[in-house]
C-alpha atoms as a PDB file:
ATOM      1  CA  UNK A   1       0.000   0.000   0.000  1.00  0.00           C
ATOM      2  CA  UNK A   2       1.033   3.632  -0.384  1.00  0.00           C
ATOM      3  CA  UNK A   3       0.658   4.568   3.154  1.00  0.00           C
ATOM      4  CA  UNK A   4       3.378   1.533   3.585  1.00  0.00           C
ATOM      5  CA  UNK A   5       5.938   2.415   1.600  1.00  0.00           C
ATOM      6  CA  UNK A   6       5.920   6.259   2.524  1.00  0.00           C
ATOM      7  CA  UNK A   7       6.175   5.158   6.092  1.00  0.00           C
ATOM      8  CA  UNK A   8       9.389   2.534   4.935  1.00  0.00           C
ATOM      9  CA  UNK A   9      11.030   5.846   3.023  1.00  0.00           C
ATOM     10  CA  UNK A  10      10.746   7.575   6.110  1.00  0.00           C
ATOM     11  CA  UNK A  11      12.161   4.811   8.107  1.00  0.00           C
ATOM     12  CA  UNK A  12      14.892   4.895   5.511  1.00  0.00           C
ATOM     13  CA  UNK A  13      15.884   8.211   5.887  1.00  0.00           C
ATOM     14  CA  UNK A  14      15.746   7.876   9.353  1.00  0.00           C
ATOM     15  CA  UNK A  15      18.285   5.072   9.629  1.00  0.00           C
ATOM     16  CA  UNK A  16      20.983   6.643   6.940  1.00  0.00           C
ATOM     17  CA  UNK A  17      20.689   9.611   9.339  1.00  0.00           C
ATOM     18  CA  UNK A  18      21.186   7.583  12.730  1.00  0.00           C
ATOM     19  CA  UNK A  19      23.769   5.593  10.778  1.00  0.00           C
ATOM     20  CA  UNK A  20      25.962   8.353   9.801  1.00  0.00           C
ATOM     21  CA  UNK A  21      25.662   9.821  13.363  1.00  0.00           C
ATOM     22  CA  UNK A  22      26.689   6.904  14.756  1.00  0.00           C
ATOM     23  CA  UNK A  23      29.872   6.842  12.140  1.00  0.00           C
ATOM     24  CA  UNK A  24      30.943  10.496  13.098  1.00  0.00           C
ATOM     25  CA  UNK A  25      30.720   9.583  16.371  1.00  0.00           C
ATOM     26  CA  UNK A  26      33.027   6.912  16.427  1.00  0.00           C
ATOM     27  CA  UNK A  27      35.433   8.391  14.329  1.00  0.00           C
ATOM     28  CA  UNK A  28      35.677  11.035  16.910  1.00  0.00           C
ATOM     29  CA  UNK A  29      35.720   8.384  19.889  1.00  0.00           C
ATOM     30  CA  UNK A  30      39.094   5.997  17.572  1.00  0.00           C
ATOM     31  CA  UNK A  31      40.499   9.122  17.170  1.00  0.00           C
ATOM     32  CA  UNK A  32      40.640  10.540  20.752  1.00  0.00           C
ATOM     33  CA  UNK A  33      41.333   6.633  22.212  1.00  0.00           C
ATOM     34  CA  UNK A  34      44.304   6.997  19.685  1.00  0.00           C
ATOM     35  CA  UNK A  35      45.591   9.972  20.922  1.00  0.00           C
ATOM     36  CA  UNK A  36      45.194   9.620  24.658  1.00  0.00           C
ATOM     37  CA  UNK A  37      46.540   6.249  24.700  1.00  0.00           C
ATOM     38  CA  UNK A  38      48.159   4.283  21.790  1.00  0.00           C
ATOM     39  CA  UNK A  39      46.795   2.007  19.133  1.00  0.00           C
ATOM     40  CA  UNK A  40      45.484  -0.581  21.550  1.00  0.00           C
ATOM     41  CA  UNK A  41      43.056  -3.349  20.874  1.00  0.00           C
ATOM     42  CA  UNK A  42      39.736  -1.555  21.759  1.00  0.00           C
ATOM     43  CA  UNK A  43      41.439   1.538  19.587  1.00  0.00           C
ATOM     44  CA  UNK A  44      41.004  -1.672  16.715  1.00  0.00           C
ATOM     45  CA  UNK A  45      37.468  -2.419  17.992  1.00  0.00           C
ATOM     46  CA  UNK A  46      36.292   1.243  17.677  1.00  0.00           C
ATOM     47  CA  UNK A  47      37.990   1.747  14.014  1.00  0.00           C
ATOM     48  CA  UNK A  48      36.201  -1.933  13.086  1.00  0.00           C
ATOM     49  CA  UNK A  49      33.572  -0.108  14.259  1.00  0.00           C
ATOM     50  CA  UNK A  50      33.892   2.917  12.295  1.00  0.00           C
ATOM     51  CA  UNK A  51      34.509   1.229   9.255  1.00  0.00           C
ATOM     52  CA  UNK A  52      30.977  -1.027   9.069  1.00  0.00           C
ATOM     53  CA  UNK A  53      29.100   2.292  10.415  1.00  0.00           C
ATOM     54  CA  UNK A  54      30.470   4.091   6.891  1.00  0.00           C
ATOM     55  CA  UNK A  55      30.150   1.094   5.127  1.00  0.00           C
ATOM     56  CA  UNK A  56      26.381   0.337   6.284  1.00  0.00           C
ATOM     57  CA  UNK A  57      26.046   4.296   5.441  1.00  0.00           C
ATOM     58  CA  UNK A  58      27.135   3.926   1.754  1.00  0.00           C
ATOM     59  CA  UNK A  59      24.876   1.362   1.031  1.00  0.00           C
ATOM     60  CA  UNK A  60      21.197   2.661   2.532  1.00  0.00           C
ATOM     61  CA  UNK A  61      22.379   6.175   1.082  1.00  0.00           C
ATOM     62  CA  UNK A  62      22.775   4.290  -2.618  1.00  0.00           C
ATOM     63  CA  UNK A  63      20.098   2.204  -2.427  1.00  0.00           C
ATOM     64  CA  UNK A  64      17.412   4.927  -1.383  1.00  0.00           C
ATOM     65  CA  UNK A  65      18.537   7.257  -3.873  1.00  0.00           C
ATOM     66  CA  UNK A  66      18.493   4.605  -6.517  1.00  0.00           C
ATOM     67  CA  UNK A  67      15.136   3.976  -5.609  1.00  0.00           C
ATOM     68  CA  UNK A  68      13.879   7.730  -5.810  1.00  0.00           C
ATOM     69  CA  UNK A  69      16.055   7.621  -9.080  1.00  0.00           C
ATOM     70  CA  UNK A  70      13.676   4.517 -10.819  1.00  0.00           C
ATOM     71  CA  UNK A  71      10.789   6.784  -9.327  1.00  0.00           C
ATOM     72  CA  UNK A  72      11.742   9.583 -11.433  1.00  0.00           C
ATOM     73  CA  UNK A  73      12.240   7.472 -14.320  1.00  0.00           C
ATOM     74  CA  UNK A  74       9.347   5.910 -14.621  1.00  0.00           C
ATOM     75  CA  UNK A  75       7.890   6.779 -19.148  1.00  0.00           C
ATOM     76  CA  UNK A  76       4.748   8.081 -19.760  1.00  0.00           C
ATOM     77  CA  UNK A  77       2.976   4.923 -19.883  1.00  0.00           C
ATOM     78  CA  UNK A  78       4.416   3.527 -16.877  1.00  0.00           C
ATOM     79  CA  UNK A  79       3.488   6.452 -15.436  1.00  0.00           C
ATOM     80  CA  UNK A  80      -0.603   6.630 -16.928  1.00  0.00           C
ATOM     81  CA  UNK A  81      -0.780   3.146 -15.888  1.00  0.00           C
ATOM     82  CA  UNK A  82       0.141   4.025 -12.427  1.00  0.00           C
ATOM     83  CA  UNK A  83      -1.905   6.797 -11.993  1.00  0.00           C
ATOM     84  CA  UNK A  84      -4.844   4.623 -13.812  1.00  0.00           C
ATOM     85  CA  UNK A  85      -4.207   2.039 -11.215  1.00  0.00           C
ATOM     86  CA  UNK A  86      -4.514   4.446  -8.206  1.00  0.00           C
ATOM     87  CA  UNK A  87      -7.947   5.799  -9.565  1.00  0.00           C
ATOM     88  CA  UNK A  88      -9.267   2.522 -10.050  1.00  0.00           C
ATOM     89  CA  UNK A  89      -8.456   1.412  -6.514  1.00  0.00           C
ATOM     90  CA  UNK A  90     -10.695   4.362  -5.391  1.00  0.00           C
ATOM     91  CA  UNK A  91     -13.426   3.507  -7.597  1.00  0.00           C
ATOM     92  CA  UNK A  92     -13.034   5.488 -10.584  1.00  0.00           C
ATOM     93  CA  UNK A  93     -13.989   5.362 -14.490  1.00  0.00           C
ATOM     94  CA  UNK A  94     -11.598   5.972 -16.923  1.00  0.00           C
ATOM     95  CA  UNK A  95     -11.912   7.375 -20.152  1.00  0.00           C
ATOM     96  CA  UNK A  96      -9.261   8.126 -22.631  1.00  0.00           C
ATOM     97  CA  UNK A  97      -9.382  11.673 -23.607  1.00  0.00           C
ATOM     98  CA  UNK A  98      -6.143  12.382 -25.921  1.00  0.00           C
ATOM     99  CA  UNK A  99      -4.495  15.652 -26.885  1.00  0.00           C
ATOM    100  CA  UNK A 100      -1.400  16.188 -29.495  1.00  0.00           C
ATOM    101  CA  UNK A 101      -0.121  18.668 -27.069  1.00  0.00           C
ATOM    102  CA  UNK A 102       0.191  15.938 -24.083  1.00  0.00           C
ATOM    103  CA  UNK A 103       1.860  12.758 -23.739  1.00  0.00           C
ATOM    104  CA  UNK A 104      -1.631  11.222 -22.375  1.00  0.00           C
ATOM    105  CA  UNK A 105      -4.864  12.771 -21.117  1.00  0.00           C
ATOM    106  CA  UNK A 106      -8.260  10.658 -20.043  1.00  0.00           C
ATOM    107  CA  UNK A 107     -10.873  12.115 -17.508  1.00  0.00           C
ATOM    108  CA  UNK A 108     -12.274  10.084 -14.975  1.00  0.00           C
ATOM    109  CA  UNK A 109     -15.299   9.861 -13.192  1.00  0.00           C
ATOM    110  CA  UNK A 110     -16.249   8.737  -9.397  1.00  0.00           C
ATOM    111  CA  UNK A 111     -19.518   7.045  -8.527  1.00  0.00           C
ATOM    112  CA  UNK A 112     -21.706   9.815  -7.771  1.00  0.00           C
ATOM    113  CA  UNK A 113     -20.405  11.172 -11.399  1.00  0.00           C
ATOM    114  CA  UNK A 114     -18.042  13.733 -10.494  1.00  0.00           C
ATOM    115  CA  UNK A 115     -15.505  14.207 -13.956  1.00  0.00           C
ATOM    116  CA  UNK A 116     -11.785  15.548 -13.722  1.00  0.00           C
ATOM    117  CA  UNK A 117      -9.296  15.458 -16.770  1.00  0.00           C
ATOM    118  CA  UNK A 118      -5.990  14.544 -15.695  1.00  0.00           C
ATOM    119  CA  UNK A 119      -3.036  15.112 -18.498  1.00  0.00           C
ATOM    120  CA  UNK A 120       1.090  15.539 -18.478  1.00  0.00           C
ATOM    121  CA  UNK A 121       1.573  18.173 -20.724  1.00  0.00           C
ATOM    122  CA  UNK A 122       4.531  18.115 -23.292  1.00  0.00           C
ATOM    123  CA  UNK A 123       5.305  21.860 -22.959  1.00  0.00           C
ATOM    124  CA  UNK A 124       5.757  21.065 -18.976  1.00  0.00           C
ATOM    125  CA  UNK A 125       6.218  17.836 -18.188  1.00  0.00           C
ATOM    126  CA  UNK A 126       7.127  17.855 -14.464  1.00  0.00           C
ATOM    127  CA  UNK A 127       4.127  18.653 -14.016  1.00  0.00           C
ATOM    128  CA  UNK A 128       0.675  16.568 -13.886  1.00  0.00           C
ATOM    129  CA  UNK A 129      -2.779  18.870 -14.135  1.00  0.00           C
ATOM    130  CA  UNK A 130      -5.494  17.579 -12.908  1.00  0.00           C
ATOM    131  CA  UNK A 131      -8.595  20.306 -14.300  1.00  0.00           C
ATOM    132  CA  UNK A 132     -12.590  20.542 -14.383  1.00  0.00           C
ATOM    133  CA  UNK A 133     -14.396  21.787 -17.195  1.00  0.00           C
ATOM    134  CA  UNK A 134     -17.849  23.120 -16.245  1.00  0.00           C
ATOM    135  CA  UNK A 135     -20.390  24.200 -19.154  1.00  0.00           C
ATOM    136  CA  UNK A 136     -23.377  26.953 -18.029  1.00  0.00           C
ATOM    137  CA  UNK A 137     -26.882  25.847 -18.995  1.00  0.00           C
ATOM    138  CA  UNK A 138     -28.723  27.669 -21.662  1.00  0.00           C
ATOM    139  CA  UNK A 139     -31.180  29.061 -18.588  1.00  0.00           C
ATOM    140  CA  UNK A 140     -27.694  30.195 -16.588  1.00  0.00           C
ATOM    141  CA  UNK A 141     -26.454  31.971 -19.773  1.00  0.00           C
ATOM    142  CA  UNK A 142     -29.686  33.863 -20.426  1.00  0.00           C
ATOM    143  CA  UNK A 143     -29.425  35.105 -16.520  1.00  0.00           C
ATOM    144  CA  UNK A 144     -25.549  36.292 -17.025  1.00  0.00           C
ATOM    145  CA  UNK A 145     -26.801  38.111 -20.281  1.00  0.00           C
ATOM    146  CA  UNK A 146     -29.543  39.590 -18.250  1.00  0.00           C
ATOM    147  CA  UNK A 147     -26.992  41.584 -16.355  1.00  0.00           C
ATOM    148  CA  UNK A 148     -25.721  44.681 -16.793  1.00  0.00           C
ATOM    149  CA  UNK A 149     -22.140  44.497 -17.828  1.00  0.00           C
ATOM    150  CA  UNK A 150     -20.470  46.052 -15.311  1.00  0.00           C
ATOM    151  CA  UNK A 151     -22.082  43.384 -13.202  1.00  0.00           C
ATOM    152  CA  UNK A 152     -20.916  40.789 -15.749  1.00  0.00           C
ATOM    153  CA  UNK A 153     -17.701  42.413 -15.147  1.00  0.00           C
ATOM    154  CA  UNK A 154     -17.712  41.858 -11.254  1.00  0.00           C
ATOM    155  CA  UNK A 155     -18.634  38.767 -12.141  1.00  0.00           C
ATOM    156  CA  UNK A 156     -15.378  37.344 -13.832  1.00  0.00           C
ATOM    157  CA  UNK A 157     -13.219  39.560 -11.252  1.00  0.00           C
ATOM    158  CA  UNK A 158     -14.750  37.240  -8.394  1.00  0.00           C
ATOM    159  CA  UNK A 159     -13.971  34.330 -10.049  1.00  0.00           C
ATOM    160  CA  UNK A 160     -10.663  35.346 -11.041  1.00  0.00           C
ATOM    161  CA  UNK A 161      -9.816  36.899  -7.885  1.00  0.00           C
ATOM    162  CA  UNK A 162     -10.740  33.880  -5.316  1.00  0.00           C
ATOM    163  CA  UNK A 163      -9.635  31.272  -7.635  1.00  0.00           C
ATOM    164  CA  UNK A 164      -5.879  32.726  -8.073  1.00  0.00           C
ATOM    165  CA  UNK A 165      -6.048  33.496  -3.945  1.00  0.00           C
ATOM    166  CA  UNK A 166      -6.877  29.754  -4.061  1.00  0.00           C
ATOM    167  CA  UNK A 167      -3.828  29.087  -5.954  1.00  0.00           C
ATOM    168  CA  UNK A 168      -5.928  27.591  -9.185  1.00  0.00           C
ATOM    169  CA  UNK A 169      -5.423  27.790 -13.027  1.00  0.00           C
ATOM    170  CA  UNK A 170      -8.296  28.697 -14.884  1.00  0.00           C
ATOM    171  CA  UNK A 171     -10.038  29.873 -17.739  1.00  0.00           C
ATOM    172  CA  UNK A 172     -13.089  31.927 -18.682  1.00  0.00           C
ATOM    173  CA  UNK A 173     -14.779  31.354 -21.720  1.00  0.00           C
ATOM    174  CA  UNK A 174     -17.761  33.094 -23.694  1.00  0.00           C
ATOM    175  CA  UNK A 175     -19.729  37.151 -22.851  1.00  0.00           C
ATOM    176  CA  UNK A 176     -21.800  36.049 -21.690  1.00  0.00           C
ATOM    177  CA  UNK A 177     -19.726  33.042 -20.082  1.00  0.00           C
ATOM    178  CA  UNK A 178     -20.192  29.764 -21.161  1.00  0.00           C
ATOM    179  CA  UNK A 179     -17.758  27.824 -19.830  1.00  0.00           C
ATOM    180  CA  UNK A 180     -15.204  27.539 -16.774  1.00  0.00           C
ATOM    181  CA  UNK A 181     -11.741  25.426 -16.834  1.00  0.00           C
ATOM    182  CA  UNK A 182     -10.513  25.122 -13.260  1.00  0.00           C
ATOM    183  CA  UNK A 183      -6.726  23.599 -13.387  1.00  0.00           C
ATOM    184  CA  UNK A 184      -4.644  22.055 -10.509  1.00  0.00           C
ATOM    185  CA  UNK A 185      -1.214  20.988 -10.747  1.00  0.00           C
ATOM    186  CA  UNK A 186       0.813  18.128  -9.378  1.00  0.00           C
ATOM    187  CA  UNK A 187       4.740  18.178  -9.135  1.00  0.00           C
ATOM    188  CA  UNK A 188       5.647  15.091 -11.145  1.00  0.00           C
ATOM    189  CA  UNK A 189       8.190  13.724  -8.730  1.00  0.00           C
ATOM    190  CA  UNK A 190       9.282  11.452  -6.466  1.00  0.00           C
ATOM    191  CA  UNK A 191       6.619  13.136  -4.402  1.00  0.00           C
ATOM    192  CA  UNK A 192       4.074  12.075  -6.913  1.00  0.00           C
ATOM    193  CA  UNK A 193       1.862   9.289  -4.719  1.00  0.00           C
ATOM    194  CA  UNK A 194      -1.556   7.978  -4.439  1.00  0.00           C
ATOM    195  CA  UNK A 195      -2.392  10.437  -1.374  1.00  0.00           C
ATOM    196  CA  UNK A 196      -1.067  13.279  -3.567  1.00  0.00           C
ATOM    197  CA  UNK A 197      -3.043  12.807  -6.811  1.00  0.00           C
ATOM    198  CA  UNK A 198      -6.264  12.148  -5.059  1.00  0.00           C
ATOM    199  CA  UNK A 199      -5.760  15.694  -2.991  1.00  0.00           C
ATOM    200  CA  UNK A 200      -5.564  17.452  -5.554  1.00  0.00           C
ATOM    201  CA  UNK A 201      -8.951  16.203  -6.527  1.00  0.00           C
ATOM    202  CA  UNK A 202     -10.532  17.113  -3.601  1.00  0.00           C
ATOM    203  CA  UNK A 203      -9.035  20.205  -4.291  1.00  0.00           C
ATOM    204  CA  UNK A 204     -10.618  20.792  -7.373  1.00  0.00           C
ATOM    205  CA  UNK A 205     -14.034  19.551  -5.658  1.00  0.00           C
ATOM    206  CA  UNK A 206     -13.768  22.502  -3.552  1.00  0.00           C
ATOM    207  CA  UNK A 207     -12.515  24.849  -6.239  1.00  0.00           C
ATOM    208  CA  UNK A 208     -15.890  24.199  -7.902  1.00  0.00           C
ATOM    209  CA  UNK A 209     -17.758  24.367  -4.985  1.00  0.00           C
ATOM    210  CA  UNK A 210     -16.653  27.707  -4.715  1.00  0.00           C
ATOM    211  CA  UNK A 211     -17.016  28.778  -8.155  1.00  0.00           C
ATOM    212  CA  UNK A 212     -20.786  27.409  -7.239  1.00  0.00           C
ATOM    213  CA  UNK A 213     -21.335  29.918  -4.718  1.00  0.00           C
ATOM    214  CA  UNK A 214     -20.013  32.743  -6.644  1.00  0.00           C
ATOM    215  CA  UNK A 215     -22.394  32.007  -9.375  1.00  0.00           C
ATOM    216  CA  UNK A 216     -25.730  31.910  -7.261  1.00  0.00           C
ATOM    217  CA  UNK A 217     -24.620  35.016  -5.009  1.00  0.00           C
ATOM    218  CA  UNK A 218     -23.857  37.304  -8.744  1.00  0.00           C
ATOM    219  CA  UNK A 219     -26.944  35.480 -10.647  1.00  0.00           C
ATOM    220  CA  UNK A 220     -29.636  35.425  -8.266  1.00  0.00           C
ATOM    221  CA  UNK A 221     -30.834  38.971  -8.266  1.00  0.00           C
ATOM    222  CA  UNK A 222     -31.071  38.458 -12.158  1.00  0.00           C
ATOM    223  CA  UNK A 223     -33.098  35.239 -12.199  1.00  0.00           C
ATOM    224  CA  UNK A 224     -36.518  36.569 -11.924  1.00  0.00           C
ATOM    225  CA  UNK A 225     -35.353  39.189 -14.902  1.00  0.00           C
ATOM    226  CA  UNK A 226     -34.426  36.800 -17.056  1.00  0.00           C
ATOM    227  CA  UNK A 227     -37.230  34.786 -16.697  1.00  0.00           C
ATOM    228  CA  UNK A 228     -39.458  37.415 -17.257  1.00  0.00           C
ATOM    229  CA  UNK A 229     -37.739  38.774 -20.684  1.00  0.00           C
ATOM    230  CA  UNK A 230     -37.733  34.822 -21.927  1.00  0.00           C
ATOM    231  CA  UNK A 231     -39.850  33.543 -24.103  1.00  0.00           C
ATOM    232  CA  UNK A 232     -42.024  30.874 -22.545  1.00  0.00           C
ATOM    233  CA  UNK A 233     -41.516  27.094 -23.543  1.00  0.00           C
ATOM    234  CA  UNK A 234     -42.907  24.198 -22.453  1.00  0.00           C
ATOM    235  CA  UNK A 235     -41.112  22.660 -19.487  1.00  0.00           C
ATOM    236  CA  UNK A 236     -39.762  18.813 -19.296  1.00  0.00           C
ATOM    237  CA  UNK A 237     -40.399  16.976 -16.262  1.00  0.00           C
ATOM    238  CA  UNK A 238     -38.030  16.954 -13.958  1.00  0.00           C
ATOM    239  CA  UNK A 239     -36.963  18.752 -10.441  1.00  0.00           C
ATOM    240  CA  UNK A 240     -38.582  22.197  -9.589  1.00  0.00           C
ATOM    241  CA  UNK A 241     -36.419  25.053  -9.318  1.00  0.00           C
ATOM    242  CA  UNK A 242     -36.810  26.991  -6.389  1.00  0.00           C
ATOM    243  CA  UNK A 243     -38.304  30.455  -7.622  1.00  0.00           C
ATOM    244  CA  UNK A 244     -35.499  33.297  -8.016  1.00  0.00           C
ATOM    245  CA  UNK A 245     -32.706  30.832  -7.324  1.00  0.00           C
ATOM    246  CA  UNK A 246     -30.249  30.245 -10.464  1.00  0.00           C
ATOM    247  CA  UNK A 247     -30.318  26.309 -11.698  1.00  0.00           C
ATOM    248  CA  UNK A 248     -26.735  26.175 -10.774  1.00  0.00           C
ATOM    249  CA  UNK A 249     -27.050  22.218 -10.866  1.00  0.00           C
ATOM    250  CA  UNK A 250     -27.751  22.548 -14.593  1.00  0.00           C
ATOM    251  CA  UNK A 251     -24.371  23.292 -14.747  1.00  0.00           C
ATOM    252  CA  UNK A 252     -22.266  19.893 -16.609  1.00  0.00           C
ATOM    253  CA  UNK A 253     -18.325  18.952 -15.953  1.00  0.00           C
END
């Protein structure tokens, strides 16, 4: 498991560190026996000593940075399987999604139908994004065009402000808006794990729960007006909207 082998690299640095402490401190205890009283036999024990404390320290030191090395060398398609792999474990659906201008892209999708697109692009490719693409209704369009455009205006500044204080990528689409890219990104590293990918998802899950609440603050004053100015068509069934609110869950990712 992931949580396992984080814990043994910790345990790994842990012991190269105690090891090498323990090697500078014997070298320091050999060489003040030596000098205080000869080259005697524990003076042999302590340099014996010495020796299998460097010699111990050489070989955890190589052997954990030849691991982070095959970490970082993983290709792309090792490195899509892995990530595939992790998803899977947590009950994803994958769908491949590919782009010239990335070595792989596919979105997937959790069991309540949440969708993320998750790509290493080729102009940065120490970096994974993981992004969300959400696409206004036609009934949340007609309420942004109902609105003045310096309230359109504030509109995009919220957006743009909150989302960059949140430290997201992004991009606005469409006047009146029609759609909204929020982008995360994932150092693609030795740091790259399991725990890591899937935070940045939930990070993205709150990015567009926030983006949510932005939208029904700036759109429900207009709601009524737009409905109003609309011509009327007939309705399909399904949920009521709650009169004056913005159908914010019309909204698609």
């Amino acid at each position: 498991m992931d949580w396992m082998r984080r814990r043994a690299e910790s345990i790994t640095d842990k012991l190269v560190t105690n090891v090498l402490t323990a090697g500078v401190i014997a070298v320091g205890l050999a060489v003040w026996k030596f000098l205080t009283s000869g080259f005697g036999p524990d003076t042999v024990v302590l340099f014996l000593v010495t020796i299998a404390a460097v010699m111990v320290t050489l070989g955890e030191t190589r052997r954990f940075l030849l691991a982070q090395r095959r970490a970082r060398q993983l290709t792309n398609e090792q490195l899509e399987q892995q990530i595939r792999g992790w998803l899977y474990r947590d009950k994803f659906s994958i769908k491949n999604d590919p782009r010239d201008d990335a070595f792989f892209q596919f979105s997937a999708t959790d069991e309540v139908g949440r969708t993320v697109t998750i790509s290493r692009p080729r102009g940065h490719p120490v970096f994974l994004l993981v992004a969300v693409h959400l696409t206004l209704s036609p009934e949340d369009r007609e309420i942004i065009g109902a609105m003045p455009t310096e309230e359109q205006d504030l509109f995009h500044a919220d957006l743009r402000i909150e989302l960059q204080r949140s430290g997201f990528g992004f991009l606005l689409t469409g006047r009146p808006m029609e759609t909204i890219q929020v982008i995360d990104s994932v150092p693609c590293d030795e740091t790259l794990t399991e725990a890591a990918l899937l935070l940045s998802v939930l990070r993205i899950r709150k990015a567009l729960d926030l983006v949510r609440e932005i939208a029904s603050r700036r759109m429900r004053p207009y709601a009524a007006l737009a409905s109003q100015s609309a011509v009327p068509l007939p309705t399909p069934p399904g949920p009521t909207q709650t009169p004056g609110r913005p159908p914010t869950r019309a909204w698609t990712g």
